[in-house]
Protein backbone atom coordinates (compact mmCIF):
# COMPACT_ATOMS: atom_id res chain seq x y z
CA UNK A 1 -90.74 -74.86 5.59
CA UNK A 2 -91.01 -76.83 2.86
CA UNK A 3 -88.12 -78.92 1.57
CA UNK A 4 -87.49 -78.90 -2.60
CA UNK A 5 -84.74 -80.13 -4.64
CA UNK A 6 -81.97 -77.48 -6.26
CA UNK A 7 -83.91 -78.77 -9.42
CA UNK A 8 -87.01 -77.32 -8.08
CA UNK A 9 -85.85 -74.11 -6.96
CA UNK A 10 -84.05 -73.31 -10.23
CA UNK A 11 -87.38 -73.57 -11.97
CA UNK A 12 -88.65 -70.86 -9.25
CA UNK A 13 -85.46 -68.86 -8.61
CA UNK A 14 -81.65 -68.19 -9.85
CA UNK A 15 -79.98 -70.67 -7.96
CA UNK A 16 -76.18 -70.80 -8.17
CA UNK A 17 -73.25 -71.95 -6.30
CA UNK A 18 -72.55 -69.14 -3.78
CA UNK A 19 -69.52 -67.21 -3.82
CA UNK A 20 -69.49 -66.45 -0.03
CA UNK A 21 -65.85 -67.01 1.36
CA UNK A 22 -64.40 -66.96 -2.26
CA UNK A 23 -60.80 -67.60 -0.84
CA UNK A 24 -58.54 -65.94 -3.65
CA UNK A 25 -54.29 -64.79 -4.23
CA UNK A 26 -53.16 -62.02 -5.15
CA UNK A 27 -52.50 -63.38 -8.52
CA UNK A 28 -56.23 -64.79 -9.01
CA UNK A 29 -57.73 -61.55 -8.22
CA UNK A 30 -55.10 -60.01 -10.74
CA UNK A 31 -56.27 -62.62 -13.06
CA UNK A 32 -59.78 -62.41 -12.51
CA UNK A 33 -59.88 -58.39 -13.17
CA UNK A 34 -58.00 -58.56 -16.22
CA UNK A 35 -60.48 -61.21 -17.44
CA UNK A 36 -63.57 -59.11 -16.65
CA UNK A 37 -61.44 -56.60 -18.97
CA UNK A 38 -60.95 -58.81 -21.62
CA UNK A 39 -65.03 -59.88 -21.86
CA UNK A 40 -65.94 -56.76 -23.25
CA UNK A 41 -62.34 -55.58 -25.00
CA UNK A 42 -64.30 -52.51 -26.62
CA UNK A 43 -66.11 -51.10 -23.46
CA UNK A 44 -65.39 -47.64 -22.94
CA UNK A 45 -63.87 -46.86 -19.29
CA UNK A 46 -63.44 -43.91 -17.24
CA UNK A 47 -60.19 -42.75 -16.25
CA UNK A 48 -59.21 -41.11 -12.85
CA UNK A 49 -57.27 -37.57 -13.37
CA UNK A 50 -53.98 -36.76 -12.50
CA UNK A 51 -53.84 -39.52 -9.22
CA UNK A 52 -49.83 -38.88 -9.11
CA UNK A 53 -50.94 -35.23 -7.81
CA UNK A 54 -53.72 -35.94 -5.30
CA UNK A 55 -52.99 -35.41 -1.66
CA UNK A 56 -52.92 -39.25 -0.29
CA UNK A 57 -55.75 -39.25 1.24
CA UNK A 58 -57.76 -37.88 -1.47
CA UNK A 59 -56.67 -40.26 -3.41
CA UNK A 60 -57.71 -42.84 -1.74
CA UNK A 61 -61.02 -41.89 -2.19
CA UNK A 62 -60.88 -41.03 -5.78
CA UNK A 63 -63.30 -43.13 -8.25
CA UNK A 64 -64.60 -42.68 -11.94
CA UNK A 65 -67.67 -43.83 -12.88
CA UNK A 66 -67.35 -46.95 -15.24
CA UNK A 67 -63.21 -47.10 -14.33
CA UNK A 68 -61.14 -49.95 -14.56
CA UNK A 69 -61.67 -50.34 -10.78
CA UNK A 70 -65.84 -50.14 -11.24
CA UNK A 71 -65.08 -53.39 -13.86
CA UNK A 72 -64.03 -55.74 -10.92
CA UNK A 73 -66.25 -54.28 -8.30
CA UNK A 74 -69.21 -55.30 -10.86
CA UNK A 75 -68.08 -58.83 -9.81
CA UNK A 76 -69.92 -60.93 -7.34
CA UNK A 77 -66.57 -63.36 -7.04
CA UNK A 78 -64.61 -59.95 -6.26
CA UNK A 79 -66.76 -58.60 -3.95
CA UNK A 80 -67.03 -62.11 -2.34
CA UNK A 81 -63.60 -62.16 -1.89
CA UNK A 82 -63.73 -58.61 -0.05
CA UNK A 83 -63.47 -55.48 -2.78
CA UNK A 84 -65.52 -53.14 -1.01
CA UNK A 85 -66.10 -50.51 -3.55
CA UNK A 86 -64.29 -49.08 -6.84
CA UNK A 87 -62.02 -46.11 -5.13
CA UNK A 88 -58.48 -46.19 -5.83
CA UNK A 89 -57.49 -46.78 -2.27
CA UNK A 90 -59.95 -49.90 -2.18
CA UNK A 91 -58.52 -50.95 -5.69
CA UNK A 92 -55.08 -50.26 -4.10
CA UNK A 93 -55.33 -52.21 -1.50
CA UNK A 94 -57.15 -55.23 -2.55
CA UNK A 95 -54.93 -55.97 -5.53
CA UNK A 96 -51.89 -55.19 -3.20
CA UNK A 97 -50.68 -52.89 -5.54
CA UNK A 98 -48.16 -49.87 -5.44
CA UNK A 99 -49.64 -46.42 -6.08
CA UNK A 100 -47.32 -46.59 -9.20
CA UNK A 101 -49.10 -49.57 -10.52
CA UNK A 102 -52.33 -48.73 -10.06
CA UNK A 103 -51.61 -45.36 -11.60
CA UNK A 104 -50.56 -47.18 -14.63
CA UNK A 105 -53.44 -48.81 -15.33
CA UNK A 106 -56.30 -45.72 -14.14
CA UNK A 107 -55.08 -42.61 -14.75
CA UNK A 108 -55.63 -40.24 -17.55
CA UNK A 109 -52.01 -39.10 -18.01
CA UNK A 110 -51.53 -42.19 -19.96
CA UNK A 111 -55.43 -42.63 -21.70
CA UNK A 112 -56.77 -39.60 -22.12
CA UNK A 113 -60.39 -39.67 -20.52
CA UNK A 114 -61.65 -42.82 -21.49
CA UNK A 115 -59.67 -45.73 -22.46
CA UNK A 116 -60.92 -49.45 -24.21
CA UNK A 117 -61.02 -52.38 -21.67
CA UNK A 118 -58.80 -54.26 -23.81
CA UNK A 119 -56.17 -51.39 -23.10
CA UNK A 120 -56.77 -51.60 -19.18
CA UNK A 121 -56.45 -55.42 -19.50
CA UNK A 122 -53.27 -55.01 -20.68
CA UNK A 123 -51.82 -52.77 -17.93
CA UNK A 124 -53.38 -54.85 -15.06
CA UNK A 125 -51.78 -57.99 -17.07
CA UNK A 126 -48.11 -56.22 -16.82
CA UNK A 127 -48.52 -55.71 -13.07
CA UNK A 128 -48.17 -59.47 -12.66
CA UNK A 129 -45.65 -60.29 -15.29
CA UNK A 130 -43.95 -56.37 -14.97
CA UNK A 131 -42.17 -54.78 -17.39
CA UNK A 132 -39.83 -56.42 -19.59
CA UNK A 133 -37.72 -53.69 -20.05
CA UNK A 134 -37.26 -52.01 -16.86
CA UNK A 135 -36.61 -55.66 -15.33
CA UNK A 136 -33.90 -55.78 -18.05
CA UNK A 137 -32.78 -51.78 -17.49
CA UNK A 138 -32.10 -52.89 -14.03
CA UNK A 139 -30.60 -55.61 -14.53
CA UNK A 140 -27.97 -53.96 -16.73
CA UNK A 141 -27.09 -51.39 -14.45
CA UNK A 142 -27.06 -53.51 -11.36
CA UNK A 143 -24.13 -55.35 -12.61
């Protein structure tokens, strides 16, 4: 085996810092998916149809090509950090997020068939902060 310097090999090969073991939060994956999103604001994605009606388990397995969900599995850092594939039930439970969420931001009720990235980005940027106004709804008739 002969020895070479990372300067050597990146004249012969890609050579970059690995993301094996990314170690991520909830948040940063959150983060990191909406900023895929955000890259290419104009990209036309997929939407999944009617997900509020599928039996469970087939919606867990339900996927659109070029989805929301096939934006972060494109990612090596996401993958690294264990997204296994761009299903909603992976999506689901990778993100942590409720089937209500997730149906907010994939589903065609709210897009039609296709939706820009920049309107995905959006939705997957209100699961972290929520919604403004049902945080205030419930506020007002919790009292």
């Amino acid at each position: 085996m002969k020895h070479q310097t990372l300067h050597e090999l990146q004249t012969i090969a890609d050579v970059s810092p690995s993301v094996q073991n990314a170690i991520m939060t909830r948040i940063q994956r959150i983060e990191r998916w909406a900023e895929l999103l955000e890259k290419q604001p104009s990209r036309c994605l997929g939407a999944l149809t009617g997900t509020e009606y599928l039996h469970p388990r087939v919606r867990e397995e339900a996927r659109a090509a070029g989805s929301p969900i096939t934006v972060a599995f494109e990612d090596p850092m996401l993958r690294a950090s264990g997204l296994e594939g761009d299903s909603y039930g992976e999506a689901k439970r990778f993100f942590k997020l409720s089937d209500w969420q997730l149906h907010e931001i994939v589903c065609s009720c709210h897009a039609g068939g296709t939706m820009p990235a920049s309107w995905a980005a959006a939705r997957v940027r209100r699961t972290i902060r929520g919604n403004k106004f049902l945080a205030w709804l419930r506020n007002v008739l919790m009292r």
